[in-house]
PDB file of N, CA and C in Angstrom:
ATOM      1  N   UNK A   1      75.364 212.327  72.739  1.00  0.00           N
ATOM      2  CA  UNK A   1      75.858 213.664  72.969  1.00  0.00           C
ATOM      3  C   UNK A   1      77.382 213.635  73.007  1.00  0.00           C
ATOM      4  N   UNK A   2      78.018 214.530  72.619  1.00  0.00           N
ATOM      5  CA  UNK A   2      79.737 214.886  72.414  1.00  0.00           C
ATOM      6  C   UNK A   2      80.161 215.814  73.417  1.00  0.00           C
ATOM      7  N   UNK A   3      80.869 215.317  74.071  1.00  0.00           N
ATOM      8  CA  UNK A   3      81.187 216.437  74.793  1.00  0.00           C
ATOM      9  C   UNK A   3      82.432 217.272  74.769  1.00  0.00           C
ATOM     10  N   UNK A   4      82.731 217.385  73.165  1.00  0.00           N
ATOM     11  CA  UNK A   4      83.985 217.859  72.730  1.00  0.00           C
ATOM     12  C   UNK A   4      83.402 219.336  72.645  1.00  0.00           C
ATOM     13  N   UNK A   5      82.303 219.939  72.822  1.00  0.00           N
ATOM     14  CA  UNK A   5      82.326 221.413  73.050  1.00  0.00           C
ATOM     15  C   UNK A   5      82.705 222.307  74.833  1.00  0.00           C
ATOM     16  N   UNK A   6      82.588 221.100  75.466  1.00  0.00           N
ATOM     17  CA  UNK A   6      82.491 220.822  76.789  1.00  0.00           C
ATOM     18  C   UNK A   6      81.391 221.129  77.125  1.00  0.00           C
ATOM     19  N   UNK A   7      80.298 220.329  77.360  1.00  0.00           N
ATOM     20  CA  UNK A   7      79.258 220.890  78.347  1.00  0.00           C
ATOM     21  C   UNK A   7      79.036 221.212  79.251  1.00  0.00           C
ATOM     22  N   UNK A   8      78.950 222.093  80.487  1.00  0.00           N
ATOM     23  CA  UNK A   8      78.516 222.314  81.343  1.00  0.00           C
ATOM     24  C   UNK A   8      78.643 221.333  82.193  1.00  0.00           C
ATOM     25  N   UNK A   9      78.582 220.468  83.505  1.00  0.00           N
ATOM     26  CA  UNK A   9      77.999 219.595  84.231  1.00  0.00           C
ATOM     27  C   UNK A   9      76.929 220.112  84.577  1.00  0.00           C
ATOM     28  N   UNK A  10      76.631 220.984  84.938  1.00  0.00           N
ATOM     29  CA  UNK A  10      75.282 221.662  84.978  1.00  0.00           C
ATOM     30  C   UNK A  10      74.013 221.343  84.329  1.00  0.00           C
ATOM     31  N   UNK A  11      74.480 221.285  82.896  1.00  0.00           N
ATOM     32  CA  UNK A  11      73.850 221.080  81.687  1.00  0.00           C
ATOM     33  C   UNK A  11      73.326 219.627  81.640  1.00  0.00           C
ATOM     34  N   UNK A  12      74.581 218.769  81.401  1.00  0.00           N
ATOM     35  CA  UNK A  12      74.191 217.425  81.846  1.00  0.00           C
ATOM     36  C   UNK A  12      73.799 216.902  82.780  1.00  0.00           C
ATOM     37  N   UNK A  13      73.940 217.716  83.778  1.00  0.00           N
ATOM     38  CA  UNK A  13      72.654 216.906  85.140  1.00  0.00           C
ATOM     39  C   UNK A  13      71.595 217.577  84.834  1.00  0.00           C
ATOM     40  N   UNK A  14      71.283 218.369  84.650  1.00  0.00           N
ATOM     41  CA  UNK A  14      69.636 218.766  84.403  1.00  0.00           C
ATOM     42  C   UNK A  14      69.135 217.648  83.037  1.00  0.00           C
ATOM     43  N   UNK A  15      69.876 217.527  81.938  1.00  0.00           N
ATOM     44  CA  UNK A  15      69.750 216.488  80.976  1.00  0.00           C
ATOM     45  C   UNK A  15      69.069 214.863  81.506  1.00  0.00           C
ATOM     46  N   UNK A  16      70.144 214.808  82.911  1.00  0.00           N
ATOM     47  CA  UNK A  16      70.192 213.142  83.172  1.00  0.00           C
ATOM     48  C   UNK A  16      69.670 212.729  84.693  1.00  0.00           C
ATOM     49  N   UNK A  17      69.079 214.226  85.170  1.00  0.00           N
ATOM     50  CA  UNK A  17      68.712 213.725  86.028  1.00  0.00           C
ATOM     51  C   UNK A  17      67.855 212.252  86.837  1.00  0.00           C
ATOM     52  N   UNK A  18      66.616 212.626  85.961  1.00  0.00           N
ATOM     53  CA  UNK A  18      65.814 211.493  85.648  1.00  0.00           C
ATOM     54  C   UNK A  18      66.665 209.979  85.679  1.00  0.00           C
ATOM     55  N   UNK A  19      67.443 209.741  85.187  1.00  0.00           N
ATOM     56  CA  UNK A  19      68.608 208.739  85.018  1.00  0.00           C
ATOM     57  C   UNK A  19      68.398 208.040  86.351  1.00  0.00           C
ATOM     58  N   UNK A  20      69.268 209.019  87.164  1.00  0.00           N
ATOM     59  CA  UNK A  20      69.108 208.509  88.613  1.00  0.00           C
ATOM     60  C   UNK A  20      68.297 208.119  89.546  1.00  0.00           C
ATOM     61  N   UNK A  21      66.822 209.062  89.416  1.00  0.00           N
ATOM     62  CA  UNK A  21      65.881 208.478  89.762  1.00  0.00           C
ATOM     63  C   UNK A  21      65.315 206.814  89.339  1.00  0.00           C
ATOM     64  N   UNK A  22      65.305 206.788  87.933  1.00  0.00           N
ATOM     65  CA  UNK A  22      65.118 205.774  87.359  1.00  0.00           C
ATOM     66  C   UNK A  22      66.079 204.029  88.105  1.00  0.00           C
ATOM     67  N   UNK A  23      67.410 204.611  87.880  1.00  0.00           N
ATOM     68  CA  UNK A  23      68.295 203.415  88.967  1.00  0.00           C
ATOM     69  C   UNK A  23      67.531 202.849  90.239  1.00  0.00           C
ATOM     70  N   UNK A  24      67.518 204.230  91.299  1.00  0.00           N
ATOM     71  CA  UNK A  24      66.985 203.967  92.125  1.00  0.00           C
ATOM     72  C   UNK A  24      65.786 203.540  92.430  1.00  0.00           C
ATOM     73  N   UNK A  25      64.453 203.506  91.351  1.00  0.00           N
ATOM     74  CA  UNK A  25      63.605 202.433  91.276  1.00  0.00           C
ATOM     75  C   UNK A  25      63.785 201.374  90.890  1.00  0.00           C
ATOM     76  N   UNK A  26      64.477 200.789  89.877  1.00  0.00           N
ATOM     77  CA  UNK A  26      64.836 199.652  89.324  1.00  0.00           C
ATOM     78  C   UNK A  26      65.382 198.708  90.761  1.00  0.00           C
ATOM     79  N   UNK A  27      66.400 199.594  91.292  1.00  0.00           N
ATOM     80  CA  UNK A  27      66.730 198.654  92.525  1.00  0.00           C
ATOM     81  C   UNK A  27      66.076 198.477  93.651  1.00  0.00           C
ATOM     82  N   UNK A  28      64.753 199.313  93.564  1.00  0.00           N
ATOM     83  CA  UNK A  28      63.392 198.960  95.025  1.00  0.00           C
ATOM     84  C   UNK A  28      64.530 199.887  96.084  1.00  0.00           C
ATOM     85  N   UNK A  29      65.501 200.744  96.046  1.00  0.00           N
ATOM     86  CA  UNK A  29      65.848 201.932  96.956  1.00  0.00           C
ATOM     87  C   UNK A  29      64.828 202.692  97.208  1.00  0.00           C
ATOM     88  N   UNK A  30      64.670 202.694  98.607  1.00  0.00           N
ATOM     89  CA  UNK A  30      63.678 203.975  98.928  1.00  0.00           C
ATOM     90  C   UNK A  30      64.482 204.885  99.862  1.00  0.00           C
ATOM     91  N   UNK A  31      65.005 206.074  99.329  1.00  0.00           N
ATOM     92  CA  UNK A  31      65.546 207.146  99.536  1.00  0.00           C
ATOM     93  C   UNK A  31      65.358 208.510 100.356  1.00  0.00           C
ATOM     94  N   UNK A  32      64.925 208.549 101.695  1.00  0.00           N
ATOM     95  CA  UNK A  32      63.944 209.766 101.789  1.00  0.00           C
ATOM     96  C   UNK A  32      65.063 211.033 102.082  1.00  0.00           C
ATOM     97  N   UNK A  33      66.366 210.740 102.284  1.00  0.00           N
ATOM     98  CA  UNK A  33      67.640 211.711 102.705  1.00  0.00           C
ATOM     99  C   UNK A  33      68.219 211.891 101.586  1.00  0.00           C
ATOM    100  N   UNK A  34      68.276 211.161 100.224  1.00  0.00           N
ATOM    101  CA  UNK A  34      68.497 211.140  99.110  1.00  0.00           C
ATOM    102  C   UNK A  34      69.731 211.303  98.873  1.00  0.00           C
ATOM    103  N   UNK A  35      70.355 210.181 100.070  1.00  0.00           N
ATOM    104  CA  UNK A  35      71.688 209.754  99.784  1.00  0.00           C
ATOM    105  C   UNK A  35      72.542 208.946  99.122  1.00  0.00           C
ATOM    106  N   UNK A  36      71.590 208.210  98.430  1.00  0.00           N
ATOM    107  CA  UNK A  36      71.817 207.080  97.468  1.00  0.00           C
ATOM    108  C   UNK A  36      72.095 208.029  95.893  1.00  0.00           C
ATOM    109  N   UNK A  37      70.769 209.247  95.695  1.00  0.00           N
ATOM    110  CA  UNK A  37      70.789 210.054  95.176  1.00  0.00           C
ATOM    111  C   UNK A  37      71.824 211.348  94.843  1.00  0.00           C
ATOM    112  N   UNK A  38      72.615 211.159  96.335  1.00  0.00           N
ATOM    113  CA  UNK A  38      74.091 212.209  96.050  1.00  0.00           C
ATOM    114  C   UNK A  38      74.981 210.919  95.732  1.00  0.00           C
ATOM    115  N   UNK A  39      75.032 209.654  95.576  1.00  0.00           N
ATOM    116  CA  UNK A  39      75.994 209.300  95.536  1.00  0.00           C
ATOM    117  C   UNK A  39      76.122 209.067  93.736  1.00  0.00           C
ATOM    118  N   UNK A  40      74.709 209.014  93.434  1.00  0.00           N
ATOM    119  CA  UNK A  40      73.925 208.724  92.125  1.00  0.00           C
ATOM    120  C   UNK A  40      74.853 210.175  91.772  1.00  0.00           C
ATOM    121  N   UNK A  41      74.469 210.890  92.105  1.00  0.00           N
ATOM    122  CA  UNK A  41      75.351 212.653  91.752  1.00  0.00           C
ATOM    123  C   UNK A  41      76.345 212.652  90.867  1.00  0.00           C
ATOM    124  N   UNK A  42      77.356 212.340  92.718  1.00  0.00           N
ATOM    125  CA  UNK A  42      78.651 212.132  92.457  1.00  0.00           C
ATOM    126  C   UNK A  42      79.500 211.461  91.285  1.00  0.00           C
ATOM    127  N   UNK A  43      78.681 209.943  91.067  1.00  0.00           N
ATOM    128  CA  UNK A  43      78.956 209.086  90.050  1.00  0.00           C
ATOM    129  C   UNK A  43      78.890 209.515  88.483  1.00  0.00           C
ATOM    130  N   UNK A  44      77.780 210.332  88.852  1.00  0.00           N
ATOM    131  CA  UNK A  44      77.984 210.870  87.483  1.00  0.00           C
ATOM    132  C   UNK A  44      79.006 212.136  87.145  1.00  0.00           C
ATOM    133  N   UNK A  45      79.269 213.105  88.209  1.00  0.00           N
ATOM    134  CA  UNK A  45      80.190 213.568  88.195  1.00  0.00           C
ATOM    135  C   UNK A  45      81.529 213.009  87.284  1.00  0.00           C
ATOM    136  N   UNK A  46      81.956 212.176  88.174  1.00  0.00           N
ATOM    137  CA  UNK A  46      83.422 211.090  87.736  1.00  0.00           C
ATOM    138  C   UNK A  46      83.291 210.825  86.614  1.00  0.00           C
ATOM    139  N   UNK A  47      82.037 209.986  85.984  1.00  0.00           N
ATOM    140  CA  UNK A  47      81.897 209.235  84.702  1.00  0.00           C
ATOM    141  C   UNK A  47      81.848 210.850  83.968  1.00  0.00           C
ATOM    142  N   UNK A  48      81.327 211.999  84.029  1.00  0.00           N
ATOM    143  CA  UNK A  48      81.846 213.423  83.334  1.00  0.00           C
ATOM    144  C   UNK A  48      83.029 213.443  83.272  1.00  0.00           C
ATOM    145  N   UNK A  49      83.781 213.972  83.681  1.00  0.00           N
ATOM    146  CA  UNK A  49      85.584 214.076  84.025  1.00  0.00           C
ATOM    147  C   UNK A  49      86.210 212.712  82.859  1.00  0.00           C
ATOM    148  N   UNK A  50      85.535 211.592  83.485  1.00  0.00           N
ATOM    149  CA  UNK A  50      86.446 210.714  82.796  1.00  0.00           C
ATOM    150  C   UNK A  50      85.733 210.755  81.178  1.00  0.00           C
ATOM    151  N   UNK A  51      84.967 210.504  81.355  1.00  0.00           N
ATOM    152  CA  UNK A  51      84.573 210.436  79.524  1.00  0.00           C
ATOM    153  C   UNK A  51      85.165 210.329  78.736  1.00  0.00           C
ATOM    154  N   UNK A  52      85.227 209.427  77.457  1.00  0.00           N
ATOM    155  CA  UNK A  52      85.920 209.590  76.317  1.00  0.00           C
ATOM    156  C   UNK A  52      85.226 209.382  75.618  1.00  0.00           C
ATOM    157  N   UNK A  53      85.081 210.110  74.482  1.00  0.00           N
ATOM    158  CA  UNK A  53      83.487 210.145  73.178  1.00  0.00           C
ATOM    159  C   UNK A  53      84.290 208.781  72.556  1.00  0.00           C
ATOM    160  N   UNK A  54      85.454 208.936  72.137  1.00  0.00           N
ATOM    161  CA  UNK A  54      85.574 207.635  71.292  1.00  0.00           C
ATOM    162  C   UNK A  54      85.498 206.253  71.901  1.00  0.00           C
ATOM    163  N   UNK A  55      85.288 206.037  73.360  1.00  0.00           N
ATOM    164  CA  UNK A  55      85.035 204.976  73.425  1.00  0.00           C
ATOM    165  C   UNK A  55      83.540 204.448  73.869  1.00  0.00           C
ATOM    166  N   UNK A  56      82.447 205.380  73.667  1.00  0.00           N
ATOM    167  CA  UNK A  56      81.243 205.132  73.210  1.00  0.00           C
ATOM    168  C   UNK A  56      80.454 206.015  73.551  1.00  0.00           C
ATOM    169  N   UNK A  57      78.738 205.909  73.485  1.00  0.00           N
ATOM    170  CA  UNK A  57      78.264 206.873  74.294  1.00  0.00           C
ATOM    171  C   UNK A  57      77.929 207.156  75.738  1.00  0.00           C
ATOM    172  N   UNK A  58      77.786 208.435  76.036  1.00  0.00           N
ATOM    173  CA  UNK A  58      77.829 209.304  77.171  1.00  0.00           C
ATOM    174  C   UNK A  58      76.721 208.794  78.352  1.00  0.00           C
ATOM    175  N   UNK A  59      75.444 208.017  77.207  1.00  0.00           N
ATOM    176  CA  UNK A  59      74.259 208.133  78.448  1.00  0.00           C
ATOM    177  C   UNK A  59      74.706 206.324  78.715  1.00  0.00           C
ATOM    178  N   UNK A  60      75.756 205.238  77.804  1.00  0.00           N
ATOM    179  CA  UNK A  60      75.467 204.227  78.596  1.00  0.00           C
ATOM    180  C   UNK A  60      76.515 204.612  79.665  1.00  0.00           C
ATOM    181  N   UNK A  61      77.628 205.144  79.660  1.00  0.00           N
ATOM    182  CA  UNK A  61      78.546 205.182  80.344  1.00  0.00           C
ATOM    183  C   UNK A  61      78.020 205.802  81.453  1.00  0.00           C
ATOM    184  N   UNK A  62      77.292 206.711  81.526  1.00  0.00           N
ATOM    185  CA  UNK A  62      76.599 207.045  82.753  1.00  0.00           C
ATOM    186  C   UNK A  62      75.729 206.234  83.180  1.00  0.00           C
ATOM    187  N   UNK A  63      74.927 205.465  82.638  1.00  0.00           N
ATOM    188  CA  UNK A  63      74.068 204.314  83.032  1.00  0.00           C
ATOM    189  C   UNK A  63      74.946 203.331  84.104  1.00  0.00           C
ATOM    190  N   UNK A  64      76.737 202.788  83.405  1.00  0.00           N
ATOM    191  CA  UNK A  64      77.312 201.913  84.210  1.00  0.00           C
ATOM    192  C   UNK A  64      77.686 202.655  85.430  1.00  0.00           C
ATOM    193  N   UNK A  65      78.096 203.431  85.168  1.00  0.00           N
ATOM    194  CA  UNK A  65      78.991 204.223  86.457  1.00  0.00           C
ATOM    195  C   UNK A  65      78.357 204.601  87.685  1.00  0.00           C
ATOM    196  N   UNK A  66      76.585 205.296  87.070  1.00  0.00           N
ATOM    197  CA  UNK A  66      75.469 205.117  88.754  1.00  0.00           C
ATOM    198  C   UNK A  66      74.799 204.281  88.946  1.00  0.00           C
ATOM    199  N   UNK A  67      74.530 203.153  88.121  1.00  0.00           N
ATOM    200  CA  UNK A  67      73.786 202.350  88.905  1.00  0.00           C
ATOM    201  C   UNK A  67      75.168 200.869  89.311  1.00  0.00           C
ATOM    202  N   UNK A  68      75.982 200.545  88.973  1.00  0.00           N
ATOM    203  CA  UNK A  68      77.170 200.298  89.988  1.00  0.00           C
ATOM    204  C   UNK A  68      78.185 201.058  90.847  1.00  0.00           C
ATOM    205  N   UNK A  69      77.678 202.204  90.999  1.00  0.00           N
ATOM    206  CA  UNK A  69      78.424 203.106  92.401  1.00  0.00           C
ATOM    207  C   UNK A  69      77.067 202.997  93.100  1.00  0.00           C
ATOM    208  N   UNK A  70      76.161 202.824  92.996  1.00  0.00           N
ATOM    209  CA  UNK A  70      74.651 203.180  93.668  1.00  0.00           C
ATOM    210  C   UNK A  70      74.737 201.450  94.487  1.00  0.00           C
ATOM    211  N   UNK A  71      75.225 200.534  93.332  1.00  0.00           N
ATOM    212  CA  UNK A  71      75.034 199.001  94.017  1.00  0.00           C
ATOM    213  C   UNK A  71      76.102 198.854  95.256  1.00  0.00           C
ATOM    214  N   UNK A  72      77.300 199.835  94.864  1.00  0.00           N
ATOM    215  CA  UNK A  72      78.337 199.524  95.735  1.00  0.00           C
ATOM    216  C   UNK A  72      78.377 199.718  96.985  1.00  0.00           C
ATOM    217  N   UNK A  73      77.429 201.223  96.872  1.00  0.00           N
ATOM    218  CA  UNK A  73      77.011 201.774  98.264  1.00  0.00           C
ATOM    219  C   UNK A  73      76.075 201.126  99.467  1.00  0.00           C
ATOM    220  N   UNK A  74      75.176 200.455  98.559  1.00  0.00           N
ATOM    221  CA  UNK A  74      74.093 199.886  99.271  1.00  0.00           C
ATOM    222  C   UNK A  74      75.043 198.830 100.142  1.00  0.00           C
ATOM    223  N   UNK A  75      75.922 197.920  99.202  1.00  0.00           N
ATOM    224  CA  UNK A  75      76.786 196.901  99.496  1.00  0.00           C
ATOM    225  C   UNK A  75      77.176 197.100 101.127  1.00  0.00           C
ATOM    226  N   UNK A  76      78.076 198.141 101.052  1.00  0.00           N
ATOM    227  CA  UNK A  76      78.795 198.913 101.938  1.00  0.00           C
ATOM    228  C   UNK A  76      77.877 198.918 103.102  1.00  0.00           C
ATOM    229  N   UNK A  77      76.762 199.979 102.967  1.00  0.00           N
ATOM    230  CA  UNK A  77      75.705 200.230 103.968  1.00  0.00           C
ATOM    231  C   UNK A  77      74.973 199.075 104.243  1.00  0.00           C
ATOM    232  N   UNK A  78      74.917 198.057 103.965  1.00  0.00           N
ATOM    233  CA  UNK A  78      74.063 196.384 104.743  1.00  0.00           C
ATOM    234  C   UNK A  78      75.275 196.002 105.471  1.00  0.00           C
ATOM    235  N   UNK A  79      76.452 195.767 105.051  1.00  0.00           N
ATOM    236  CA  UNK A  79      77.838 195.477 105.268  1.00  0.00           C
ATOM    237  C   UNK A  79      78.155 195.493 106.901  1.00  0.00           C
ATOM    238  N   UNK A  80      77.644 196.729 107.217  1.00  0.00           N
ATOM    239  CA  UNK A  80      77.672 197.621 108.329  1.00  0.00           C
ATOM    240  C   UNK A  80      77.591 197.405 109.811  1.00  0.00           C
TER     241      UNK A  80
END
């Protein structure tokens, strides 16, 4: 996807939601406040904003950006 028409964020989280869910099984997170899930959000937020089509596509760059802001958090929260 290009996001030289600008999409929505709107648009693309309803698109990628699933995404996040998906992270958060892969890593055995069990979520019931679904705060791992706003942070999953957020991350994708940022990786929106920052985007650049020419330096590849949209869904791996969102792939890196929540499921290592999702690892970072957990990090943080055992840390504790």
């Amino acid at each position: 996807m290009i996001i030289n028409q600008k999409v929505s964020f709107e648009k693309i989280f309803e698109q990628n939601e699933s995404r996040m869910y998906y992270h958060l099984q892969c890593l055995y997170i069990y979520d019931p406040h679904q705060e791992f899930f706003m942070e999953g959000l957020y991350s994708m937020w940022i990786a929106y904003k920052k985007y650049q089509p020419d330096k590849g596509q949209l869904s791996t760059y969102f792939n890196y950006h929540i499921k290592n802001h999702i690892i970072e958090t957990l990090r943080k929260k055992t840390s504790q």
